[in-house]
C-alpha atoms as a PDB file:
ATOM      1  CA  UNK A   1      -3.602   7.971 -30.218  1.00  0.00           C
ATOM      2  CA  UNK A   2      -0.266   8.007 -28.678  1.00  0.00           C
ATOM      3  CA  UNK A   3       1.653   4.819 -27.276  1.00  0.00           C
ATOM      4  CA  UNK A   4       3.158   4.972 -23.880  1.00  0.00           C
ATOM      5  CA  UNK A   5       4.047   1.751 -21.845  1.00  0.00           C
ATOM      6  CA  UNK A   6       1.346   1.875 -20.031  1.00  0.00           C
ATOM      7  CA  UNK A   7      -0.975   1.656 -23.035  1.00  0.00           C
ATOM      8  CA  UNK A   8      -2.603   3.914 -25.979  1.00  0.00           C
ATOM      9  CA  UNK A   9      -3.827   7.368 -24.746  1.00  0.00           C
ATOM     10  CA  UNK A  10      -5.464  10.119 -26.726  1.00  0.00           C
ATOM     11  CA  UNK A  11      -3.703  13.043 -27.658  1.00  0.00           C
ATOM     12  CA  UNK A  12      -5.307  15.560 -25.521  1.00  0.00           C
ATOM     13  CA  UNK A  13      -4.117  13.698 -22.679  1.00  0.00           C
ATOM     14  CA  UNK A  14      -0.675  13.905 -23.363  1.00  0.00           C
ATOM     15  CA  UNK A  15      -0.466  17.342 -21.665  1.00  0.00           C
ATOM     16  CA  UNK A  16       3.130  18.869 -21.210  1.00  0.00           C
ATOM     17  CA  UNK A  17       5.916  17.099 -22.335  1.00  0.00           C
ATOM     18  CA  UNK A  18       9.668  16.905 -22.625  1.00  0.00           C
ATOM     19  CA  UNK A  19      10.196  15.497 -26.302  1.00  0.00           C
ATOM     20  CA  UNK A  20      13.992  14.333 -25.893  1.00  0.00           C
ATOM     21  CA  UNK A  21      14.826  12.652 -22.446  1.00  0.00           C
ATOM     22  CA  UNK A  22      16.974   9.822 -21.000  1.00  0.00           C
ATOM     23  CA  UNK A  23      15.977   8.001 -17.841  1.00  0.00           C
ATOM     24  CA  UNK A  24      17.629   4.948 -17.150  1.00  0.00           C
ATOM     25  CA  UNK A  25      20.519   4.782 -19.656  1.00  0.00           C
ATOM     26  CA  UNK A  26      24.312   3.450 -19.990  1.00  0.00           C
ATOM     27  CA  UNK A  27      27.000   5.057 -22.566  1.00  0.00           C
ATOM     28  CA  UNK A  28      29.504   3.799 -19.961  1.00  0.00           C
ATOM     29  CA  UNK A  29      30.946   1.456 -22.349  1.00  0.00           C
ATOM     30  CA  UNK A  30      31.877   4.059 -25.073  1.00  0.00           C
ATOM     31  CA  UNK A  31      32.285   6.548 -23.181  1.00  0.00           C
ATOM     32  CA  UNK A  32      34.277   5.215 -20.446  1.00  0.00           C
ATOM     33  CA  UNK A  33      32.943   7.502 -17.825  1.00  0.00           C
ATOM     34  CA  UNK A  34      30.157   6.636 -15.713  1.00  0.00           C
ATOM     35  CA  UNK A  35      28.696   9.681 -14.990  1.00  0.00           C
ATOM     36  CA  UNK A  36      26.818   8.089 -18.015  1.00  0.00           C
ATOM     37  CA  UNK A  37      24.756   5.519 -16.115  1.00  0.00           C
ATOM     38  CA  UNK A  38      21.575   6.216 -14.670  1.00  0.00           C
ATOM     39  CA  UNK A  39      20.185   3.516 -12.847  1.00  0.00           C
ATOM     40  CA  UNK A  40      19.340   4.818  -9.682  1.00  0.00           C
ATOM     41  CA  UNK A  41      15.552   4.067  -9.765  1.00  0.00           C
ATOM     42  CA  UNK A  42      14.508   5.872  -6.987  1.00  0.00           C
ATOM     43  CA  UNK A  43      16.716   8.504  -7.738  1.00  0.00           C
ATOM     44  CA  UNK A  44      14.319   8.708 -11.375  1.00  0.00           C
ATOM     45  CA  UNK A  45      11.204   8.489  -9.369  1.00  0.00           C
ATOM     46  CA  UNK A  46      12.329  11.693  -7.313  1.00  0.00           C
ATOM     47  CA  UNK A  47      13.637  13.739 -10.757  1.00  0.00           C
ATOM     48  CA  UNK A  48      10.601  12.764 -12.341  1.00  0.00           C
ATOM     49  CA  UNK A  49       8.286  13.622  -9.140  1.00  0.00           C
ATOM     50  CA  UNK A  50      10.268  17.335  -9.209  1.00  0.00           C
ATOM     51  CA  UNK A  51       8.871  17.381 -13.036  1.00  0.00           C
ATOM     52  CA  UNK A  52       5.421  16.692 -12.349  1.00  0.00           C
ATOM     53  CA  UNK A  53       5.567  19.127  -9.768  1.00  0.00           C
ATOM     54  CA  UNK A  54       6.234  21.996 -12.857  1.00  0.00           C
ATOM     55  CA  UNK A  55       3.841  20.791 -14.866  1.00  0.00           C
ATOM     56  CA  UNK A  56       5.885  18.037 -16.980  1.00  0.00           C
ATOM     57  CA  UNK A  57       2.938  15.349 -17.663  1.00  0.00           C
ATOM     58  CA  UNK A  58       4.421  13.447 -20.302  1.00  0.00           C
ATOM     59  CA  UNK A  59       8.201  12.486 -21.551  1.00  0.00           C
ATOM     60  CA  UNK A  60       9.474  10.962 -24.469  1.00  0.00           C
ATOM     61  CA  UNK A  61      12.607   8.594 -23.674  1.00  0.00           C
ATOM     62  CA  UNK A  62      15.033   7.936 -26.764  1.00  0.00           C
ATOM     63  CA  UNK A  63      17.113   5.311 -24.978  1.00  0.00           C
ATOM     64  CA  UNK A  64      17.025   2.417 -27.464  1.00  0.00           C
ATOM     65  CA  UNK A  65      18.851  -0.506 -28.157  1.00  0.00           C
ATOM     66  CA  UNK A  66      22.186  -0.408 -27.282  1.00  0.00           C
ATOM     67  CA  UNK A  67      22.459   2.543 -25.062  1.00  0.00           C
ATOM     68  CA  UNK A  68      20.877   0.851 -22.283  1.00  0.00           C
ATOM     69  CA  UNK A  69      16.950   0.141 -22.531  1.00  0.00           C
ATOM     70  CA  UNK A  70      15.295  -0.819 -20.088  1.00  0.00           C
ATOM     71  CA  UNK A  71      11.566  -0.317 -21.133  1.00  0.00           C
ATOM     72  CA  UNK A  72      10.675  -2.747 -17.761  1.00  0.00           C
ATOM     73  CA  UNK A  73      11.710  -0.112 -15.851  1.00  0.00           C
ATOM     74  CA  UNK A  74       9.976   2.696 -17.289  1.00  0.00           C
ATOM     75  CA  UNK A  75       6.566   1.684 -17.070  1.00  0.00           C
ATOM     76  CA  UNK A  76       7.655   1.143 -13.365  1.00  0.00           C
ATOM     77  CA  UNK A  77       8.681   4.807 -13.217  1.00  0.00           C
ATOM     78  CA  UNK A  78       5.305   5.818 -15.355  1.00  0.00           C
ATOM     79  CA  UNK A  79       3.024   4.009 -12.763  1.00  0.00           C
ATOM     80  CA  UNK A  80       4.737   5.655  -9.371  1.00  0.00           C
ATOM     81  CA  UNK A  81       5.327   9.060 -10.799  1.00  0.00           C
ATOM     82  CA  UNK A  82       1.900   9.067 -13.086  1.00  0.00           C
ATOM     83  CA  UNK A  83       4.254  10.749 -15.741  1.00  0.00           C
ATOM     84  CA  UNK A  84       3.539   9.409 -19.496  1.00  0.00           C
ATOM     85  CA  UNK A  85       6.564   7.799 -20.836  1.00  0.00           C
ATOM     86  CA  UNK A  86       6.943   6.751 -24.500  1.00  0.00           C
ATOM     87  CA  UNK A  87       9.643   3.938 -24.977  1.00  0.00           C
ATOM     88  CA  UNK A  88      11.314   3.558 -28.121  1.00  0.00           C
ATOM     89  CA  UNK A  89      12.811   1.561 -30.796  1.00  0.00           C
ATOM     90  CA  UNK A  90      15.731   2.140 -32.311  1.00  0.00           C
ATOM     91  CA  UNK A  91      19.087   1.972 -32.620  1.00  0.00           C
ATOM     92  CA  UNK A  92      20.977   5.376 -32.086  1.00  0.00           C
ATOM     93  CA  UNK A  93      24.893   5.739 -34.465  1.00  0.00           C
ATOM     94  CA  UNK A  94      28.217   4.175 -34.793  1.00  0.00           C
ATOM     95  CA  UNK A  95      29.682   3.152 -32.577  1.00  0.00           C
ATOM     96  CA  UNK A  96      26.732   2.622 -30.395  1.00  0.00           C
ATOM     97  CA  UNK A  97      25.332  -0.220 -32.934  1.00  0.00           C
ATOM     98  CA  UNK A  98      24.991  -3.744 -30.935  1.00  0.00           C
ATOM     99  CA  UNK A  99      27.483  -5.660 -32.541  1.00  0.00           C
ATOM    100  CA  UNK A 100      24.843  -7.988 -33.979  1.00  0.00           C
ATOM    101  CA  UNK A 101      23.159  -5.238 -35.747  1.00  0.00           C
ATOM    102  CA  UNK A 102      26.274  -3.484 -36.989  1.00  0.00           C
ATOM    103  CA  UNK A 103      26.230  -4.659 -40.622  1.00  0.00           C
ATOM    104  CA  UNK A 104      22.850  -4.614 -41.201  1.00  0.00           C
ATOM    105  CA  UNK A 105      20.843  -3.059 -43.965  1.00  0.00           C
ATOM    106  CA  UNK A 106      17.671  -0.979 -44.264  1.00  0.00           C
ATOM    107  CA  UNK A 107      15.784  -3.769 -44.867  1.00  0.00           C
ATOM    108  CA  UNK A 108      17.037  -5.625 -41.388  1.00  0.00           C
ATOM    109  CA  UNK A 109      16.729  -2.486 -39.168  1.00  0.00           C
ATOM    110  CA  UNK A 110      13.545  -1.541 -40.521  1.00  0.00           C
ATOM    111  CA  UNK A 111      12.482  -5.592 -39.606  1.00  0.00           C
ATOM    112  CA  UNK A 112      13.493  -5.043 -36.194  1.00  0.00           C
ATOM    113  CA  UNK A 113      11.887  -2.044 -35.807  1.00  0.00           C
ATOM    114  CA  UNK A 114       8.638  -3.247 -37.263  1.00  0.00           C
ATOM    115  CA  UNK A 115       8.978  -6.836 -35.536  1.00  0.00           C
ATOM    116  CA  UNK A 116       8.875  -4.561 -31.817  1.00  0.00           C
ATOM    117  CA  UNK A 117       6.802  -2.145 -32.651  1.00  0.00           C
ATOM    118  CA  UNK A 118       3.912  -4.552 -33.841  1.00  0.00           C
ATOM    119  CA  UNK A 119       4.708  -7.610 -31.387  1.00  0.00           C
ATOM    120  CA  UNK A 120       6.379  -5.403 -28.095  1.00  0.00           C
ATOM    121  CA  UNK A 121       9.790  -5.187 -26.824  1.00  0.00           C
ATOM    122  CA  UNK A 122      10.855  -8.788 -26.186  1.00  0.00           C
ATOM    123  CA  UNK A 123       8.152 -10.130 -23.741  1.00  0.00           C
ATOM    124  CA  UNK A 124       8.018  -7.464 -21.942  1.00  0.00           C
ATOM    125  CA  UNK A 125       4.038  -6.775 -23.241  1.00  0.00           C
ATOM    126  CA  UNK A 126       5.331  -2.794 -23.997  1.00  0.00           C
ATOM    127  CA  UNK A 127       5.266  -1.280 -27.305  1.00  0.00           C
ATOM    128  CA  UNK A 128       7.256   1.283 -28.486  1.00  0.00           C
ATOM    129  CA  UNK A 129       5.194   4.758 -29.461  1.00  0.00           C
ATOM    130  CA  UNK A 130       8.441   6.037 -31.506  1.00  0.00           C
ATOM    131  CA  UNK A 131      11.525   5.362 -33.508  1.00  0.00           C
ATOM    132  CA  UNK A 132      14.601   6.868 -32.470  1.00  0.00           C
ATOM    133  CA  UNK A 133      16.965   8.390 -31.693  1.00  0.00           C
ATOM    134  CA  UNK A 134      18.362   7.057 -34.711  1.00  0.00           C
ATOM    135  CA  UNK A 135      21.310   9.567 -35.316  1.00  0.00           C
ATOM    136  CA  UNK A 136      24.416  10.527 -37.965  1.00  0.00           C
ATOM    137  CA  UNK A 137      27.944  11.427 -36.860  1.00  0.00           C
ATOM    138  CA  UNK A 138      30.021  15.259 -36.886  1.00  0.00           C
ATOM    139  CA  UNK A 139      29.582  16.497 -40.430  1.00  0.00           C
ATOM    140  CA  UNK A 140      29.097  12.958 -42.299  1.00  0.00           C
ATOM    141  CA  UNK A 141      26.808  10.336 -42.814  1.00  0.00           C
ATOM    142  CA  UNK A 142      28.876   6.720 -42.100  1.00  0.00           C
ATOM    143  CA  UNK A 143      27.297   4.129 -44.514  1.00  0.00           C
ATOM    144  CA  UNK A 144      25.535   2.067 -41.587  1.00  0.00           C
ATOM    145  CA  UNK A 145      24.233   5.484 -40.413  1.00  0.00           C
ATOM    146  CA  UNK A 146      22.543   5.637 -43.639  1.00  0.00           C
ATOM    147  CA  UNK A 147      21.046   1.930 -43.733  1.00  0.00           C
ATOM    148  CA  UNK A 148      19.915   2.932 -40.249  1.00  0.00           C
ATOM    149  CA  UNK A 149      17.925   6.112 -41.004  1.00  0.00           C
ATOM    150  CA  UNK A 150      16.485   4.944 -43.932  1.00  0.00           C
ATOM    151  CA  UNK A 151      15.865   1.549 -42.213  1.00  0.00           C
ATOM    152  CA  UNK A 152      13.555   3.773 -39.650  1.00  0.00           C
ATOM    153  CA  UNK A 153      12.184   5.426 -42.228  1.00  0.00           C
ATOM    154  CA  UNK A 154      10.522   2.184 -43.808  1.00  0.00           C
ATOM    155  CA  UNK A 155       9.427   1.369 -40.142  1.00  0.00           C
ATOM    156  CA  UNK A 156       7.614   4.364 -39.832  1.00  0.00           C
ATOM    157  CA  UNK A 157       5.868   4.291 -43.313  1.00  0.00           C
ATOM    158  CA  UNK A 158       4.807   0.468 -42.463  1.00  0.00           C
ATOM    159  CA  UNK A 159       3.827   1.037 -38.958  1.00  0.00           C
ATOM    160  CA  UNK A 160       2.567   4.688 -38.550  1.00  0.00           C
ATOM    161  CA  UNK A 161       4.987   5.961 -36.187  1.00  0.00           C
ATOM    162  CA  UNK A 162       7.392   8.989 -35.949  1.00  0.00           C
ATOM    163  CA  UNK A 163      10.800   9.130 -36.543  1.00  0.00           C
ATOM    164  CA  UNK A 164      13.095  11.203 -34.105  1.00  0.00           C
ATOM    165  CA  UNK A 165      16.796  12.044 -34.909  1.00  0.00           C
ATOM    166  CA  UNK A 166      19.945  12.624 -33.352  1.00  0.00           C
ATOM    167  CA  UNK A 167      22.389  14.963 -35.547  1.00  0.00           C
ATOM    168  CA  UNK A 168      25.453  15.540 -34.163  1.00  0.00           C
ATOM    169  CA  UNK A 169      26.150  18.983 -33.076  1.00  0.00           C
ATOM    170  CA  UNK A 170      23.116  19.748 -35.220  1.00  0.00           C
ATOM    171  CA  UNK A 171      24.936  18.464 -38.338  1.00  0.00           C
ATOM    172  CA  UNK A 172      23.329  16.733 -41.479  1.00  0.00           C
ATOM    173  CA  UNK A 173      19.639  17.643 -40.523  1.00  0.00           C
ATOM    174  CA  UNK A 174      18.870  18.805 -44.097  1.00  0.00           C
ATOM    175  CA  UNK A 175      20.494  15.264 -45.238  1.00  0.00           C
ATOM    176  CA  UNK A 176      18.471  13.395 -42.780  1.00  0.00           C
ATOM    177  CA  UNK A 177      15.241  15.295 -43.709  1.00  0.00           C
ATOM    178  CA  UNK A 178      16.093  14.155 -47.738  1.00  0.00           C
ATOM    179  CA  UNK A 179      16.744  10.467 -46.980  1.00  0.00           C
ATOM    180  CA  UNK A 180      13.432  10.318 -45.151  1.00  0.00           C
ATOM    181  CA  UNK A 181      11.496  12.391 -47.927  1.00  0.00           C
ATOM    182  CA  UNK A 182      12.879  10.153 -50.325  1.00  0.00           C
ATOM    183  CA  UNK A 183      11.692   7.287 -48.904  1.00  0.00           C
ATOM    184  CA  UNK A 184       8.099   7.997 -48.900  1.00  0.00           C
ATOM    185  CA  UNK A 185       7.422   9.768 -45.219  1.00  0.00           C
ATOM    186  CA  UNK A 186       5.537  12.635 -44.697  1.00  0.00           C
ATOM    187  CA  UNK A 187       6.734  15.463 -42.982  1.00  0.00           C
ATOM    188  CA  UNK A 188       4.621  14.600 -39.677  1.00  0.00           C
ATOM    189  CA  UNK A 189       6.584  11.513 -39.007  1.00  0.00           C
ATOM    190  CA  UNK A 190       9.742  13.097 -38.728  1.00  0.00           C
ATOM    191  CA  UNK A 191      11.321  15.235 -35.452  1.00  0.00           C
ATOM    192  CA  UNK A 192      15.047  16.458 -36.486  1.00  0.00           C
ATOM    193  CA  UNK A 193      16.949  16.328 -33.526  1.00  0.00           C
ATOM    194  CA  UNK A 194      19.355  18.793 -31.609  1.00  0.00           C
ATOM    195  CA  UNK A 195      19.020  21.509 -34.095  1.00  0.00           C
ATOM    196  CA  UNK A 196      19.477  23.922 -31.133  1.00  0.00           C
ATOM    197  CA  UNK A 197      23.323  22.876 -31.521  1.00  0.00           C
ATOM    198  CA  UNK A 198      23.781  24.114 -35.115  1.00  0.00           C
ATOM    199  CA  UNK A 199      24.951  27.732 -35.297  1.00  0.00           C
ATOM    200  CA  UNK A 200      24.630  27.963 -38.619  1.00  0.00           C
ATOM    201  CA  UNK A 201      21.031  29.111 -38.967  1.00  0.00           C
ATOM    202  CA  UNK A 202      20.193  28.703 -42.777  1.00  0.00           C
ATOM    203  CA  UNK A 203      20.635  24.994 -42.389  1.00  0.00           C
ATOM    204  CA  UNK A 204      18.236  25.310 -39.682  1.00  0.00           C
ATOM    205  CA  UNK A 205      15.702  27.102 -41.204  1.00  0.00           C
ATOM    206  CA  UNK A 206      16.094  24.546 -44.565  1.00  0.00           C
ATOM    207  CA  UNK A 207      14.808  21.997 -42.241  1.00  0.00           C
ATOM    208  CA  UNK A 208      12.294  23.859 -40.742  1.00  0.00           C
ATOM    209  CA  UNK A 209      11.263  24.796 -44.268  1.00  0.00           C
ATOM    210  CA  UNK A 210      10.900  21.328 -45.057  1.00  0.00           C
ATOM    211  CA  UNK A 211       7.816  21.486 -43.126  1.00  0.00           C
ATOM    212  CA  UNK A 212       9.123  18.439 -40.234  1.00  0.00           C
ATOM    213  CA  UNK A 213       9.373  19.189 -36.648  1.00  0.00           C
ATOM    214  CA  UNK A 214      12.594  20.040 -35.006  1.00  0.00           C
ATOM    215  CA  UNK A 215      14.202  19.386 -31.676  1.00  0.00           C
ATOM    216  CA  UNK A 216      15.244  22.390 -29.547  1.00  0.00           C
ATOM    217  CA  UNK A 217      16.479  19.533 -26.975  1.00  0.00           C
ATOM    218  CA  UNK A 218      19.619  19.957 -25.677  1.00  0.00           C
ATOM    219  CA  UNK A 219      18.197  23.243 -23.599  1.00  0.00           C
ATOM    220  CA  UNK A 220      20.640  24.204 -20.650  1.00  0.00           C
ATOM    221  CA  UNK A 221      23.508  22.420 -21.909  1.00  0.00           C
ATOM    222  CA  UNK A 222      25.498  25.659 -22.717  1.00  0.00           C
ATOM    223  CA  UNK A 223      28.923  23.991 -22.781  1.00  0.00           C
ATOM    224  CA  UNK A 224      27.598  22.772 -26.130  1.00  0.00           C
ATOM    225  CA  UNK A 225      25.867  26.087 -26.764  1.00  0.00           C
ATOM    226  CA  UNK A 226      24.594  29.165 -24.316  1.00  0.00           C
ATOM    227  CA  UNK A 227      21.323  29.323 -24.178  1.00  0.00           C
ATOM    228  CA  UNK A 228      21.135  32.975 -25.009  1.00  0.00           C
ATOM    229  CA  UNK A 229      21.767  31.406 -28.624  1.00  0.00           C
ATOM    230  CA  UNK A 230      18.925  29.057 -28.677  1.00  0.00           C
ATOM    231  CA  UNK A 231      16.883  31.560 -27.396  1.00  0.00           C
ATOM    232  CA  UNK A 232      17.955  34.102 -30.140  1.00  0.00           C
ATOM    233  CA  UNK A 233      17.126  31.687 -32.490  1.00  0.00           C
ATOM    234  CA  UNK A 234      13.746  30.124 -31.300  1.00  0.00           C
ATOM    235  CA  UNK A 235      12.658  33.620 -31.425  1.00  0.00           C
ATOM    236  CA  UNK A 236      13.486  34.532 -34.709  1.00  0.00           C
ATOM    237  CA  UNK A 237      12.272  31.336 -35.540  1.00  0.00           C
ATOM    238  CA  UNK A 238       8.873  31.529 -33.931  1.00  0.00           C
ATOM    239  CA  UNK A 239       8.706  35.254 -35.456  1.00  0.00           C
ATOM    240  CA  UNK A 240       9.043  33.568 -38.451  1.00  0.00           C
ATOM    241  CA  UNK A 241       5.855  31.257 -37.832  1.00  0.00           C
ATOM    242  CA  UNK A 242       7.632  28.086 -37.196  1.00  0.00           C
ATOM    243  CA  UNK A 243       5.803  28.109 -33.940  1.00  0.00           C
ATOM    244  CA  UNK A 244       3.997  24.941 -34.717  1.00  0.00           C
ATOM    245  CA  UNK A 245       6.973  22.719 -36.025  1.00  0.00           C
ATOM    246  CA  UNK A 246       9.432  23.325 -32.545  1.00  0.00           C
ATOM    247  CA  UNK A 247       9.635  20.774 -29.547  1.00  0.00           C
ATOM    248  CA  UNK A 248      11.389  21.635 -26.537  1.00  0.00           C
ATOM    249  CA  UNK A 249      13.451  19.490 -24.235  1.00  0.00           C
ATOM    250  CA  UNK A 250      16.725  18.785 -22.026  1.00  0.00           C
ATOM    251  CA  UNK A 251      18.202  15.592 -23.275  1.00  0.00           C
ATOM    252  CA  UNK A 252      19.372  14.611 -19.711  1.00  0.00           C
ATOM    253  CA  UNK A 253      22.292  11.751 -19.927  1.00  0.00           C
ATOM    254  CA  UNK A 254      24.009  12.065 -16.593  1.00  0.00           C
ATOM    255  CA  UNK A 255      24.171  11.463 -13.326  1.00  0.00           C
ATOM    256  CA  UNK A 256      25.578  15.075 -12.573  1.00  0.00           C
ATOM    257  CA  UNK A 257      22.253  16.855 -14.669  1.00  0.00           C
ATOM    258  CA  UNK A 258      20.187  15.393 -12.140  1.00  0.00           C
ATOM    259  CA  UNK A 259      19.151  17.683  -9.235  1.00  0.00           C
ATOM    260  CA  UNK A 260      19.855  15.052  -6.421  1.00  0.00           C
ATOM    261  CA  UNK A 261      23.468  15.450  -7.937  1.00  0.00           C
ATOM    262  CA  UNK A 262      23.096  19.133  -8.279  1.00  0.00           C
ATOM    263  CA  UNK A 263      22.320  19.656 -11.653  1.00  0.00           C
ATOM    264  CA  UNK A 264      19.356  21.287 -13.249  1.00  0.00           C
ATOM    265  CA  UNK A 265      17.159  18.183 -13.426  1.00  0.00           C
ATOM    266  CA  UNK A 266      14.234  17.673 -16.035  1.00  0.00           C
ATOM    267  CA  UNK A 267      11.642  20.607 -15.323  1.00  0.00           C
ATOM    268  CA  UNK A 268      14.735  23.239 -16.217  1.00  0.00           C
ATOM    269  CA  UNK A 269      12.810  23.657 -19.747  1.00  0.00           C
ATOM    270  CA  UNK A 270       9.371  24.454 -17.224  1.00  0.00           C
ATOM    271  CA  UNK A 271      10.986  26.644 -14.327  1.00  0.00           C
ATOM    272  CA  UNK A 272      13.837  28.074 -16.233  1.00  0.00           C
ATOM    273  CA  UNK A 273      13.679  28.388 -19.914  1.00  0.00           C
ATOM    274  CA  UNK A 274      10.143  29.172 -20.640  1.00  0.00           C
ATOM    275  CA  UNK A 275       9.684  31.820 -18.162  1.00  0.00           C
ATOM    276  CA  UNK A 276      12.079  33.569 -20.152  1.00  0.00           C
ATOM    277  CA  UNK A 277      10.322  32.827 -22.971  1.00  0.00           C
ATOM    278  CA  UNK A 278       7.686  34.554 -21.253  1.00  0.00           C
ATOM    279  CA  UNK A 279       9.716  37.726 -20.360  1.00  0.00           C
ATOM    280  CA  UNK A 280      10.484  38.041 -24.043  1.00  0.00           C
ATOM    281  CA  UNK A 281       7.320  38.111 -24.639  1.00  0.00           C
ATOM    282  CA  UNK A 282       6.552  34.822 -26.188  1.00  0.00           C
ATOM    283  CA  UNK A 283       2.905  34.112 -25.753  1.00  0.00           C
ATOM    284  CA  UNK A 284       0.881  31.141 -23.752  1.00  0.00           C
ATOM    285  CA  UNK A 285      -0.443  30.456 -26.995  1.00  0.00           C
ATOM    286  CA  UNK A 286       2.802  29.909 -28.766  1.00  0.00           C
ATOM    287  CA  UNK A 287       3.903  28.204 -25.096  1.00  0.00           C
ATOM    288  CA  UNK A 288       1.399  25.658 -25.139  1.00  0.00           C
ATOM    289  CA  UNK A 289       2.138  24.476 -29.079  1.00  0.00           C
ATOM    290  CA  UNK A 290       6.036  24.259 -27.815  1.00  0.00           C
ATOM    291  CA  UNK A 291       5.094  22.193 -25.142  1.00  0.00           C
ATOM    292  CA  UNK A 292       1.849  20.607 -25.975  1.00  0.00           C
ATOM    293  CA  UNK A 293       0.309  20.598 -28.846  1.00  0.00           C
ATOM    294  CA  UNK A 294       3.412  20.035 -31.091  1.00  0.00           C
ATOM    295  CA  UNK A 295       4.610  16.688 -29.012  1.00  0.00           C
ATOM    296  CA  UNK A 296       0.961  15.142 -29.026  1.00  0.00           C
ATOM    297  CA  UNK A 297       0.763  15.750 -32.799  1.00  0.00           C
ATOM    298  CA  UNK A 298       4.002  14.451 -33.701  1.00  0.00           C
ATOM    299  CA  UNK A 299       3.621  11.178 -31.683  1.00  0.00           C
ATOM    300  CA  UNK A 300      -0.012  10.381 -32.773  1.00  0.00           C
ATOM    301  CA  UNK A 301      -0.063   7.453 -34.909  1.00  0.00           C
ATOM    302  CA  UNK A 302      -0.450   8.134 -38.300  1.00  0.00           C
ATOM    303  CA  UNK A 303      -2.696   6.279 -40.591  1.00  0.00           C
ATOM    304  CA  UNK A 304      -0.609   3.196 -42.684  1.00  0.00           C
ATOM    305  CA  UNK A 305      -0.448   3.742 -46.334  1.00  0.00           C
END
């Protein structure tokens, strides 16, 4: 089973899904720019609508704690757009902490984490159906980083859920990967974000040796990285029979990726990317474990030890 905010549905009924999104969201207050807000709720009904319309029949929404959640909302947007959305809970990296939880250690993050995933997100009645994105910063792990991941990792070994990163730049994915192993979860609870970003493909294909899944999530945003790249490298890596372990995704933040504001709004990974996929001959087969089959079995609730 997999936990939206609408409820538990099975896994076959998951259907397409974008594994790393943002709908309603705020970095405003770090980043000082806000062309990081989304909170135009019609304006999410229409992006999502436009996603539906591709084929998009599920989406995974990493906004936690801190970076503007508002799970309320989403099962507003679920119900008019019919889309599956999974809420999360989480906190994501320094310096987007809530102040209260800055100082915290494993043992309190992987409390609160626990606390909402088995009671629901204040009284809002929704449960969270992942942990994330709890992330690490450019090139190093900052000590409340670690507390954090390792917090989410003891949340997900109590509760059954799946962890999903954020690596910066697609940095410290094989330490990430380590800190969870050590702490007891199995390689199906854990989704290694942004690895799309990292250039330097041995690290990549460590992680992907590890046996976890892996987030090509940031597709389309090629001032980070052209997508030729990525899809140089999710060939080879799919050539390489690592078909099973890839999800695929946009990780949509602003106002300006939206289509209404003439960006390439969340079905570029359906009408775009994977038609190319296609052209490089890529099969359905592979296709639908990218897109399907990989998301429903990495959010399915895993039995508690």
């Amino acid at each position: 089973m997999i936990q939206t905010v609408r409820g538990r549905i099975t896994t076959d009924d998951f259907g397409v899904c974008a594994a790393h999104e943002h709908l309603s969201i705020d970095l405003s207050k770090v980043k000082n720019d806000p062309d990081t807000i989304l909170d135009d709720e019609e304006g999410m009904i229409s992006e999502l609508n436009h996603f539906y319309r591709a084929g998009g029949r599920s989406l995974i929404e990493l906004t936690n704690d801190g970076m503007g959640r508002n799970v309320s909302r989403l099962k507003t947007l679920s119900e008019k757009s019919n889309v599956h959305i999974v809420t999360c809970t989480g906190f994501y990296k320094n310096p987007f902490i809530p102040d209260f939880a800055n100082s915290w250690d494993r043992h309190q993050f992987a409390a609160y984490f626990i606390r909402e995933i088995e009671e629901g997100i204040g009284d809002s009645g929704i449960f969270p159906g992942i942990i994330g994105e709890v992330g690490t910063s450019l090139n190093e792990m900052k000590p409340v980083e670690k507390e954090l991941i390792i917090g989410a990792g003891k949340a997900a070994l109590a509760t059954g859920l799946t962890v999903s990163t954020h690596t910066t730049l697609g940095t410290m994915g094989r330490e990430q990967v380590e800190m969870l192993f050590n702490v007891g979860l199995d390689k199906d609870q854990i989704i290694i974000g942004h690895q799309d970003l990292n250039p330097n493909k041995n690290e990549v294909l460590e992680v992907l040796r590890s046996g976890v899944y892996i987030g090509f999530d940031t597709i389309g945003k090629n001032n980070y990285r052209p997508d030729e790249e990525r899809l140089s490298y999710l060939i080879d890596f799919i050539e390489r029979g690592f078909q099973k372990q890839i999800l695929l995704s946009a990780d949509l933040t602003r106002k300006s990726h939206w289509k209404k504001h003439g960006g390439p709004g969340y079905d570029l990974v359906l009408n775009k990317f994977v038609p190319i996929l296609r052209e490089q001959g890529v099969s359905n087969h592979v296709i639908d474990d990218l897109l399907i089959h990989n998301p429903a079995n990495a959010l399915s609730i895993k039995e508690r030890l």
